[in-house]
PDB file of N, CA and C in Angstrom:
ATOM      1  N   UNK A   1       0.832  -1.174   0.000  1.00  0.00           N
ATOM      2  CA  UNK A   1       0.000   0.000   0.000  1.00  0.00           C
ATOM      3  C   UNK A   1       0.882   1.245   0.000  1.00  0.00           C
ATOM      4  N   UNK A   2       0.437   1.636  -0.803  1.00  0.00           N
ATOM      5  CA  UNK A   2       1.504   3.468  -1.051  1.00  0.00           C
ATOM      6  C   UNK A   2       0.818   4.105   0.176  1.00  0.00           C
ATOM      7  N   UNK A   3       2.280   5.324   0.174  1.00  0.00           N
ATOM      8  CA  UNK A   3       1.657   6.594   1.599  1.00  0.00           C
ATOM      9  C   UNK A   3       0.948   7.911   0.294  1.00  0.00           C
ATOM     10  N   UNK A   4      -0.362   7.966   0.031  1.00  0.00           N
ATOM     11  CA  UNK A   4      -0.684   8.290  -0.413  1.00  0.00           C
ATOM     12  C   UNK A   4      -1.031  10.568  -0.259  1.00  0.00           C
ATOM     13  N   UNK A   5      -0.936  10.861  -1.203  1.00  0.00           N
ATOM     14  CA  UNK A   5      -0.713  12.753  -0.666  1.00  0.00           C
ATOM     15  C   UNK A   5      -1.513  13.266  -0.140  1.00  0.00           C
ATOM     16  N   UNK A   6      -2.997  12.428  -0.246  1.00  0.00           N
ATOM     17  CA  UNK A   6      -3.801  12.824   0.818  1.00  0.00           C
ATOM     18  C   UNK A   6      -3.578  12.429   2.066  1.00  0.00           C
ATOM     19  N   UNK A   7      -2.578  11.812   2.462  1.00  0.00           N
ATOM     20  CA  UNK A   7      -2.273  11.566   3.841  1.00  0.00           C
ATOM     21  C   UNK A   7      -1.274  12.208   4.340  1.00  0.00           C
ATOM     22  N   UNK A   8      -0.805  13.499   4.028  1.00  0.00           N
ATOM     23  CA  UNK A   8       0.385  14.046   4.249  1.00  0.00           C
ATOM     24  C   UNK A   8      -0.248  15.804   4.676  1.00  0.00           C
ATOM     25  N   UNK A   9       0.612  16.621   5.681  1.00  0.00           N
ATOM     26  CA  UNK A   9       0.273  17.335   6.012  1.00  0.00           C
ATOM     27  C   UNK A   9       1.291  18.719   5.113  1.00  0.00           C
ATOM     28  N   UNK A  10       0.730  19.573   4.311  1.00  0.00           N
ATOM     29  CA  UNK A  10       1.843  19.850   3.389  1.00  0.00           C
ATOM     30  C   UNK A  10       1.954  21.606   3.335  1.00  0.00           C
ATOM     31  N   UNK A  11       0.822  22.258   3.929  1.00  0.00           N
ATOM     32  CA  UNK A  11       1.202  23.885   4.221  1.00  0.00           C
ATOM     33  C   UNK A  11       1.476  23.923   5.325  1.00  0.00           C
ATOM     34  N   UNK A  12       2.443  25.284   5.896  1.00  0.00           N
ATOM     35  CA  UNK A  12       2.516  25.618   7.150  1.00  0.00           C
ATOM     36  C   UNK A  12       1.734  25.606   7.895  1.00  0.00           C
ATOM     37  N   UNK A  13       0.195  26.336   7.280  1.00  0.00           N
ATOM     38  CA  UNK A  13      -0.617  26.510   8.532  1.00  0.00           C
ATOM     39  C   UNK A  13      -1.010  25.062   8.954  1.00  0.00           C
ATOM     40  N   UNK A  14      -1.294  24.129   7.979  1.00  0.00           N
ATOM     41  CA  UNK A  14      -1.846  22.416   8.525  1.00  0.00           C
ATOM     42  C   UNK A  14      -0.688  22.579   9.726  1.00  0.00           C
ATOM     43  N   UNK A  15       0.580  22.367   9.516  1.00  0.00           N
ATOM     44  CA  UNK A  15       1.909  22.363  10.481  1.00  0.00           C
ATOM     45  C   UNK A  15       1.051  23.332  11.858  1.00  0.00           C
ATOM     46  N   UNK A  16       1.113  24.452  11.332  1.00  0.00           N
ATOM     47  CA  UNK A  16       0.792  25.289  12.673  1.00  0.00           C
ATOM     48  C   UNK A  16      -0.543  24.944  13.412  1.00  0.00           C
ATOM     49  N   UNK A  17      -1.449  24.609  12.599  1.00  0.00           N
ATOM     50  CA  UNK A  17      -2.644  23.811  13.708  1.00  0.00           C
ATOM     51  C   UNK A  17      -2.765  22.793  13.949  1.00  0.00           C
ATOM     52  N   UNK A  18      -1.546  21.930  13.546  1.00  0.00           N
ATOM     53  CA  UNK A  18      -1.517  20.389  14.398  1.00  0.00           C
ATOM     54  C   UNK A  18      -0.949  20.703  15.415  1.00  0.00           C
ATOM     55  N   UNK A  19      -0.264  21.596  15.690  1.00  0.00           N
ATOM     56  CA  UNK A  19       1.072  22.469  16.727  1.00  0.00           C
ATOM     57  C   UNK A  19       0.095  22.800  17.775  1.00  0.00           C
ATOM     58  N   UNK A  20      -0.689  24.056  17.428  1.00  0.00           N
ATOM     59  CA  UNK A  20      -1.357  25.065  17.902  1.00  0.00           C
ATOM     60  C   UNK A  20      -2.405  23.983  18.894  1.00  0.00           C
ATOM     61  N   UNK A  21      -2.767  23.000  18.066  1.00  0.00           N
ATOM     62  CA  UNK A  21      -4.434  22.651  18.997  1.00  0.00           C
ATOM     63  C   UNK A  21      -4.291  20.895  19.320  1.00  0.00           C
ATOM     64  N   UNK A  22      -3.209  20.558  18.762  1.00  0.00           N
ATOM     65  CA  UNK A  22      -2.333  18.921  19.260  1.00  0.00           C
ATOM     66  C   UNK A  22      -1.780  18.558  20.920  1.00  0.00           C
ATOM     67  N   UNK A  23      -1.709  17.224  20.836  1.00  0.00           N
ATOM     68  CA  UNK A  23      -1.159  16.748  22.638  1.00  0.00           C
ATOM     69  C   UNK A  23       0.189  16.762  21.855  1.00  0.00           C
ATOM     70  N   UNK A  24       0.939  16.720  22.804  1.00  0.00           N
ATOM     71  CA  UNK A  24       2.638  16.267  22.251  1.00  0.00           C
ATOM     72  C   UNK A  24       3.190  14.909  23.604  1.00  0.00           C
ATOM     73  N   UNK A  25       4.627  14.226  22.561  1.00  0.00           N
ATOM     74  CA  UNK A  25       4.233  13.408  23.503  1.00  0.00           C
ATOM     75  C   UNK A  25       6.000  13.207  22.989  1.00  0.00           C
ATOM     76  N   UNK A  26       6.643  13.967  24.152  1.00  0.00           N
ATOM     77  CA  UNK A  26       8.232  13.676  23.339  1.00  0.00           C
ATOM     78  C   UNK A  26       8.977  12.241  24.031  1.00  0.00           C
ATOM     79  N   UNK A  27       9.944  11.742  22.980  1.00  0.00           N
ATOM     80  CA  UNK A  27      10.651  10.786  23.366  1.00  0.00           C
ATOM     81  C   UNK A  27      11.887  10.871  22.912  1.00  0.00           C
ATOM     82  N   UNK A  28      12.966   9.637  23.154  1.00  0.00           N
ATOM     83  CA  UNK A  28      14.465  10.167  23.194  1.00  0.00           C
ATOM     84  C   UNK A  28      14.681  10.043  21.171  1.00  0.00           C
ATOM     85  N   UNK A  29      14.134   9.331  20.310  1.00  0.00           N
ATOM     86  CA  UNK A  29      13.971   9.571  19.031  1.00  0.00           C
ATOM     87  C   UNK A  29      13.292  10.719  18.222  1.00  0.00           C
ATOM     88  N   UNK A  30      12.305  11.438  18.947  1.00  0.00           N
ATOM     89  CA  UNK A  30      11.310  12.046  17.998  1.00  0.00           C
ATOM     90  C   UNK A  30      10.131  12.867  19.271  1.00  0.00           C
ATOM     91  N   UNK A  31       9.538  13.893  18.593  1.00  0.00           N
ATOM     92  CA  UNK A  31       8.496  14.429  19.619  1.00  0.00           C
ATOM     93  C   UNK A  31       7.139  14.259  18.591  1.00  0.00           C
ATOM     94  N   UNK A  32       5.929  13.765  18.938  1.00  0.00           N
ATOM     95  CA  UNK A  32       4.897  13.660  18.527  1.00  0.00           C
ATOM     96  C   UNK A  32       3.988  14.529  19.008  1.00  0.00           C
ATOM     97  N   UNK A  33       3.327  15.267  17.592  1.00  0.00           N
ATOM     98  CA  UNK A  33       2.122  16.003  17.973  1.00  0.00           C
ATOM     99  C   UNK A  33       1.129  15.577  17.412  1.00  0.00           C
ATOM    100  N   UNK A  34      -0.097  15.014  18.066  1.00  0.00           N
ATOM    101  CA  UNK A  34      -1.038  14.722  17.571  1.00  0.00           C
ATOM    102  C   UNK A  34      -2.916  15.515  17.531  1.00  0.00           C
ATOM    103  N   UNK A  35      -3.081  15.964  16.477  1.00  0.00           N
ATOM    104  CA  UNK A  35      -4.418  16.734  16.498  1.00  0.00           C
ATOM    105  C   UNK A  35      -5.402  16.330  16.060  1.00  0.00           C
ATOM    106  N   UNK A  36      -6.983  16.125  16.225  1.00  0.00           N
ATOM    107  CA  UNK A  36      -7.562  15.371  15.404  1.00  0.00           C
ATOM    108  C   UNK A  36      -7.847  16.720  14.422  1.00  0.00           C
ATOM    109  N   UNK A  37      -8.256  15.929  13.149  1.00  0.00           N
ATOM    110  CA  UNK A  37      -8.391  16.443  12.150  1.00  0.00           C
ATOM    111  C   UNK A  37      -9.857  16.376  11.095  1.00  0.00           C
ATOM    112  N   UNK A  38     -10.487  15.946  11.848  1.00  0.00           N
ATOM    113  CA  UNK A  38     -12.142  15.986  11.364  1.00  0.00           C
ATOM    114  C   UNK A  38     -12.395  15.498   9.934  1.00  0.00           C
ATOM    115  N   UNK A  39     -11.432  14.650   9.343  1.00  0.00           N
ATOM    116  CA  UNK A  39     -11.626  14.030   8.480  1.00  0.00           C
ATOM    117  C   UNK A  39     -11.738  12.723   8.876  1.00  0.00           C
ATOM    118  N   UNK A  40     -11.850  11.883   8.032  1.00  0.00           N
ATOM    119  CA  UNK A  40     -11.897   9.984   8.012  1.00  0.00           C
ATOM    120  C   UNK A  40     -10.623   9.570   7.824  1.00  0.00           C
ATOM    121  N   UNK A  41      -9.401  10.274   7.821  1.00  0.00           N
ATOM    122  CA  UNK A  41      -8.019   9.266   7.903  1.00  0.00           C
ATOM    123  C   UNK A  41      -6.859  10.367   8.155  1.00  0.00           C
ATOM    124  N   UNK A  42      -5.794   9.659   9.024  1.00  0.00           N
ATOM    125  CA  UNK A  42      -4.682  10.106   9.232  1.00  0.00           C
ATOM    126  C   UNK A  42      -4.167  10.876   8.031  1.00  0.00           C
ATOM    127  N   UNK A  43      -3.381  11.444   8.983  1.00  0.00           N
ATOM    128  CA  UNK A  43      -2.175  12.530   8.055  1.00  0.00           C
ATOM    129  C   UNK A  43      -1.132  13.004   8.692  1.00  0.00           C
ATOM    130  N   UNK A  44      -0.311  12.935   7.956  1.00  0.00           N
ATOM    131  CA  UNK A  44       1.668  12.516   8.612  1.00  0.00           C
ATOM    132  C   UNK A  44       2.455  13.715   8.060  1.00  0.00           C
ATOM    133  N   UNK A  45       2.583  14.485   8.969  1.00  0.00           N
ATOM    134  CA  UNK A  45       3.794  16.103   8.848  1.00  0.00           C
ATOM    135  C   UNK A  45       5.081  15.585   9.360  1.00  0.00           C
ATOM    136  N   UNK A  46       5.959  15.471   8.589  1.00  0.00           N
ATOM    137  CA  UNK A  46       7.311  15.404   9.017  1.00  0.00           C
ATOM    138  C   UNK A  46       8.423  16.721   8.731  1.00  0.00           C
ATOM    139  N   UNK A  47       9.229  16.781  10.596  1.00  0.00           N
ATOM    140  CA  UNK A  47       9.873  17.563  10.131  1.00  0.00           C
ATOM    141  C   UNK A  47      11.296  17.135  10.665  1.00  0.00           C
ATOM    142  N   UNK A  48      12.452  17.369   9.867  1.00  0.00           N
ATOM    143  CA  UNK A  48      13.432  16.813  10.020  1.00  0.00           C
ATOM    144  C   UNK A  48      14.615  17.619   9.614  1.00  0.00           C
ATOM    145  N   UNK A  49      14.974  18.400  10.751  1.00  0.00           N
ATOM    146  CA  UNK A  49      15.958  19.394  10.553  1.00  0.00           C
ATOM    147  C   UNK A  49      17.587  19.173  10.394  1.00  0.00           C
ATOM    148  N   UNK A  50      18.538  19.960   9.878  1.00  0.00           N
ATOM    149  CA  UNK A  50      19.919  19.548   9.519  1.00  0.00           C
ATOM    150  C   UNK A  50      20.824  19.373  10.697  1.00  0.00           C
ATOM    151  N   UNK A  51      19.419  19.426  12.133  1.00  0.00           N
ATOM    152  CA  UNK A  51      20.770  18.243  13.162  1.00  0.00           C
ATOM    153  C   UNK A  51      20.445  17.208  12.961  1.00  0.00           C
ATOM    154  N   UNK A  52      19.457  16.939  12.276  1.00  0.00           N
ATOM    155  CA  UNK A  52      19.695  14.790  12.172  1.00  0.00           C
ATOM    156  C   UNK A  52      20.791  14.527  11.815  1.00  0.00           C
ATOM    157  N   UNK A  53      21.267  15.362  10.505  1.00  0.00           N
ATOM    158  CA  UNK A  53      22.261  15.044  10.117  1.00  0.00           C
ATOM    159  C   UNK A  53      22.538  15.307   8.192  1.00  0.00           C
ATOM    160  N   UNK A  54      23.337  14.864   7.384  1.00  0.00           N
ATOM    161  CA  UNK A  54      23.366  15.129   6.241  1.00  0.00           C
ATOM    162  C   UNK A  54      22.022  14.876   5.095  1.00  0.00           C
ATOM    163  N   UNK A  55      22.193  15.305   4.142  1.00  0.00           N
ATOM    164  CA  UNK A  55      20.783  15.048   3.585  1.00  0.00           C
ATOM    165  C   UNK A  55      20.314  13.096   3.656  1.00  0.00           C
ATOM    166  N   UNK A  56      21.726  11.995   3.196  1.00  0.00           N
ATOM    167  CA  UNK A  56      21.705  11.191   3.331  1.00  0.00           C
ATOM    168  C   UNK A  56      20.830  10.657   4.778  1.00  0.00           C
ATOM    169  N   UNK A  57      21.335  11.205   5.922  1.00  0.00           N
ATOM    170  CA  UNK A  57      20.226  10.255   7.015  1.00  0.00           C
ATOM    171  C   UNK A  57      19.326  11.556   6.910  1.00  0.00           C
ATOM    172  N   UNK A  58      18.899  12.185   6.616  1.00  0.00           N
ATOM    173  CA  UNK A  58      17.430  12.933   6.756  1.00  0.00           C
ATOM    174  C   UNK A  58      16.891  12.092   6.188  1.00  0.00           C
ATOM    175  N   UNK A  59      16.680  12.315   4.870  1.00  0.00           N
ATOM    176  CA  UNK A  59      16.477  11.204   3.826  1.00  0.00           C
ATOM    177  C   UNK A  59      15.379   9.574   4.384  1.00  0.00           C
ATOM    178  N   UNK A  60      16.612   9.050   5.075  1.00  0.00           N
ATOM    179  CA  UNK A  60      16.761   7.894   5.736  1.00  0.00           C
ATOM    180  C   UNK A  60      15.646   8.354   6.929  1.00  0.00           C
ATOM    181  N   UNK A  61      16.042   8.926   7.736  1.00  0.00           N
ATOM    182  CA  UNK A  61      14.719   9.143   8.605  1.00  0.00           C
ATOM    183  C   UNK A  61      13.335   9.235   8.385  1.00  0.00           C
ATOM    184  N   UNK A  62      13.028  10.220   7.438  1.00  0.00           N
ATOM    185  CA  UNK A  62      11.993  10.168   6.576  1.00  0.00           C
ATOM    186  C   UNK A  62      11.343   9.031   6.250  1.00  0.00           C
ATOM    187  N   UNK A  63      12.207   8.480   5.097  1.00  0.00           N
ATOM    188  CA  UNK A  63      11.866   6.871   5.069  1.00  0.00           C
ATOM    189  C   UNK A  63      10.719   5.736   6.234  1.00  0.00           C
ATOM    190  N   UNK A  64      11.999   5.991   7.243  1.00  0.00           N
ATOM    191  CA  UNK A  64      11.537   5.205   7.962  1.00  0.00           C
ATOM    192  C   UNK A  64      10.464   6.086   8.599  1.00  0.00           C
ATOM    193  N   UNK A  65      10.459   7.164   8.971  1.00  0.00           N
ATOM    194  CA  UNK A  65       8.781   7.583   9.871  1.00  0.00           C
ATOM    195  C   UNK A  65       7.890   7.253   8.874  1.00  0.00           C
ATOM    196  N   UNK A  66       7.664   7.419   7.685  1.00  0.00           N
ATOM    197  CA  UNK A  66       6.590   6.998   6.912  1.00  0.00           C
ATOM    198  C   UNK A  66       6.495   5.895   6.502  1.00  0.00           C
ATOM    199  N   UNK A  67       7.645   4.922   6.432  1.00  0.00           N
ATOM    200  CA  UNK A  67       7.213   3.459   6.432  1.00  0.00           C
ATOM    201  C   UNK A  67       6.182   2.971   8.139  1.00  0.00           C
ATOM    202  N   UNK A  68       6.730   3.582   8.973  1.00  0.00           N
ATOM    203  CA  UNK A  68       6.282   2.980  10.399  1.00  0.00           C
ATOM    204  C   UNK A  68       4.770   3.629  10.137  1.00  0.00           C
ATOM    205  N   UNK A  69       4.411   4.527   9.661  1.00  0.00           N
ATOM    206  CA  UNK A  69       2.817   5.144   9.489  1.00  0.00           C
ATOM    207  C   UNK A  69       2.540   4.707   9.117  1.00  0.00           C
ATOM    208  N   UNK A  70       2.724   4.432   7.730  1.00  0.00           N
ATOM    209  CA  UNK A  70       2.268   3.300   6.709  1.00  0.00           C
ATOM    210  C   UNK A  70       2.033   1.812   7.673  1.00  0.00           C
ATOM    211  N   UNK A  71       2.790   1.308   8.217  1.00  0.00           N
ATOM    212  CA  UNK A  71       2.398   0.116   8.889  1.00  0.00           C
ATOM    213  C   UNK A  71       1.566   0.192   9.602  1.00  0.00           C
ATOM    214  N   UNK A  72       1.173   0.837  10.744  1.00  0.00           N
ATOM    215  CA  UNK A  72       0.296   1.354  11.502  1.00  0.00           C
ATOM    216  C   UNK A  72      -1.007   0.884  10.978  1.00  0.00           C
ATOM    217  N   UNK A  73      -1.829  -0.029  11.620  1.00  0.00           N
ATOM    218  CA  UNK A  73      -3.129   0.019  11.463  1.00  0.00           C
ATOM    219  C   UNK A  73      -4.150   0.388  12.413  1.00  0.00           C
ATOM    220  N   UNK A  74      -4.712   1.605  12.343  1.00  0.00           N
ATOM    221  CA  UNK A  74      -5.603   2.117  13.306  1.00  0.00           C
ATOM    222  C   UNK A  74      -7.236   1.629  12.840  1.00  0.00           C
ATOM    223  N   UNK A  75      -7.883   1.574  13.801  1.00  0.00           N
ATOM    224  CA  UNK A  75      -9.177   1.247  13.908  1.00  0.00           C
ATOM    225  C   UNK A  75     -10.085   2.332  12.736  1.00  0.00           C
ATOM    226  N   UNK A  76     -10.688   2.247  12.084  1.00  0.00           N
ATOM    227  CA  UNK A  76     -11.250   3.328  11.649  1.00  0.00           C
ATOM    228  C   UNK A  76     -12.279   4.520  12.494  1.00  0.00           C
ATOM    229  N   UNK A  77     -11.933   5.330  12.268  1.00  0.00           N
ATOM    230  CA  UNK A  77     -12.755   6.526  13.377  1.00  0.00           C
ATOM    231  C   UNK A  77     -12.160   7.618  12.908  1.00  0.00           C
ATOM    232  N   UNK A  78     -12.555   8.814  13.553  1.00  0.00           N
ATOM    233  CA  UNK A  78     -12.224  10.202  13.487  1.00  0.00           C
ATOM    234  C   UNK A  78     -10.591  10.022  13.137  1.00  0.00           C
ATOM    235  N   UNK A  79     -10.404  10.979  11.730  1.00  0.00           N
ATOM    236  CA  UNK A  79      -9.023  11.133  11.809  1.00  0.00           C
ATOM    237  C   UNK A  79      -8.189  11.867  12.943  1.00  0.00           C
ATOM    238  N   UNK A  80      -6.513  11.786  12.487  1.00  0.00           N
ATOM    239  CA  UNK A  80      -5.561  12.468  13.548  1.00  0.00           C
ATOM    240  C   UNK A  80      -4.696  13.093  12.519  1.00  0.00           C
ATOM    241  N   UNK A  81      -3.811  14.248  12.679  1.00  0.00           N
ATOM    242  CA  UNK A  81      -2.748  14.916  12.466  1.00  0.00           C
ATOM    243  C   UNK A  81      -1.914  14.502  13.377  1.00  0.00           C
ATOM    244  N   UNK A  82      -0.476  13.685  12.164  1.00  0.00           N
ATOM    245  CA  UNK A  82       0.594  13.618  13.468  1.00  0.00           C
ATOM    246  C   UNK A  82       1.734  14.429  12.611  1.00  0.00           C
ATOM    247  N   UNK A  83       2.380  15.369  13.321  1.00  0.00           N
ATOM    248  CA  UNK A  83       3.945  15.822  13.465  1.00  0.00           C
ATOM    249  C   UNK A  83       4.902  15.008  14.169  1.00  0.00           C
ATOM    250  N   UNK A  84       5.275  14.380  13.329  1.00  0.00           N
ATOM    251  CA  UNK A  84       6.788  14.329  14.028  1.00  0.00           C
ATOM    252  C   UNK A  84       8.028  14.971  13.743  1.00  0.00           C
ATOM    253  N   UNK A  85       8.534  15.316  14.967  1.00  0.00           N
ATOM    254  CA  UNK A  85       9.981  16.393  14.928  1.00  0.00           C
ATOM    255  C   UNK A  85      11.098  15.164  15.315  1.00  0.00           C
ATOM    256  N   UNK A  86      11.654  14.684  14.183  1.00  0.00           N
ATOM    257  CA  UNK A  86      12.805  14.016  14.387  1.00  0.00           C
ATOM    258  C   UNK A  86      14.232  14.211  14.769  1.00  0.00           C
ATOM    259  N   UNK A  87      14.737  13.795  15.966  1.00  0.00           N
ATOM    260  CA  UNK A  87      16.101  13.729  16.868  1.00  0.00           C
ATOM    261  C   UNK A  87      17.171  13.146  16.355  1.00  0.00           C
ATOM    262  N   UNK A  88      18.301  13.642  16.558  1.00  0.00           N
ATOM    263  CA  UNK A  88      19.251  13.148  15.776  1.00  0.00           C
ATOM    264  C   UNK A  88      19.787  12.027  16.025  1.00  0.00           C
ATOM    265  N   UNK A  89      18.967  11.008  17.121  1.00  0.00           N
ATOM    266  CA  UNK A  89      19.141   9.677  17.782  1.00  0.00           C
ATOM    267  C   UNK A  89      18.773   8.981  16.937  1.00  0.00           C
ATOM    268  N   UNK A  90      17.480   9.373  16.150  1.00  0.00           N
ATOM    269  CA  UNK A  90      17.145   9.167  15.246  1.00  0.00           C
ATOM    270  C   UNK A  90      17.850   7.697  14.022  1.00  0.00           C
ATOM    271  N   UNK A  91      18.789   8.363  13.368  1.00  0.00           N
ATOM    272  CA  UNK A  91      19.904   8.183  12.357  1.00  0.00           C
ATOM    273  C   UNK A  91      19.957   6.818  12.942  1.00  0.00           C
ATOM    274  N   UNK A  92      20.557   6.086  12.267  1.00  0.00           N
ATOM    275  CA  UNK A  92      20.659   4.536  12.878  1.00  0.00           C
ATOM    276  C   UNK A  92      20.143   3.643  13.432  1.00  0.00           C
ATOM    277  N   UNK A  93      18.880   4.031  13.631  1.00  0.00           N
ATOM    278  CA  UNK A  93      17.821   3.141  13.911  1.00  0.00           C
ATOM    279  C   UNK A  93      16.953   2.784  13.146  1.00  0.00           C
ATOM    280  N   UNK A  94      16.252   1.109  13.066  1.00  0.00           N
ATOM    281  CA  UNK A  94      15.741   0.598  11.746  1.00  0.00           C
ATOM    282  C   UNK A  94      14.096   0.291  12.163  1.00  0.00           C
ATOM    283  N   UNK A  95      13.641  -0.496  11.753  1.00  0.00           N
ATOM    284  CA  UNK A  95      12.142  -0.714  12.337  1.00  0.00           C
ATOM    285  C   UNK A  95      12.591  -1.671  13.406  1.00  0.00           C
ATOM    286  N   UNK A  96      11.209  -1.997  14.196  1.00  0.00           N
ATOM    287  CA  UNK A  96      11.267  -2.988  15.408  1.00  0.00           C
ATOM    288  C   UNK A  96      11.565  -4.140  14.544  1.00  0.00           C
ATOM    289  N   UNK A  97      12.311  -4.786  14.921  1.00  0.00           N
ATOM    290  CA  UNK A  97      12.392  -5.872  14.618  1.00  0.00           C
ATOM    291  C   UNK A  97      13.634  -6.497  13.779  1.00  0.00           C
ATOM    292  N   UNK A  98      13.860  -5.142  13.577  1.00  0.00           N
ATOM    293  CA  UNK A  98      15.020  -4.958  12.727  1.00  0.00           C
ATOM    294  C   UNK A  98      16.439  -5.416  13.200  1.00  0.00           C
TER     295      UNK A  98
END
């Protein structure tokens, strides 16, 4: 299954009102903001600044937060807006299981 562009959060302001009206929920990889979004399905804002690291693991980070969304199977119900702000702990880490 593709991560399709309707599932992606892609102007500032989407950014600023998942921010503005979201729970956050930080950890030693990444900080999560989550907002609902009054539609019928998720949507995934990534932001991934040049302390992760070179474009190569940005890149790579990326990857992997939207493969792990993509896996994710949520119940169907009210959509969510998630931000994630990716840590430069980030870099070198693969999926569970991995």
């Amino acid at each position: 299954m593709r991560f399709l562009s309707r599932q992606r959060l892609r102007t500032g302001a989407e950014f600023d009102a998942a921010f503005k009206r979201g729970a956050r929920l930080a950890g030693r990889l990444f900080l999560l903001v989550a907002a609902p979004n009054g539609r019928a399905f998720d949507r995934l804002g990534l932001a991934v600044s040049r302390r992760v690291g070179g474009s190569v693991e940005r890149n790579r980070a990326r990857r992997l937060l939207r493969e792990s969304f993509r896996r994710l199977s949520r119940p169907r119900g009210p959509g969510v807006d998630l931000v994630v702000v990716a840590r430069p702990e980030l870099v070198g880490r693969g999926h569970a299981g991995r």
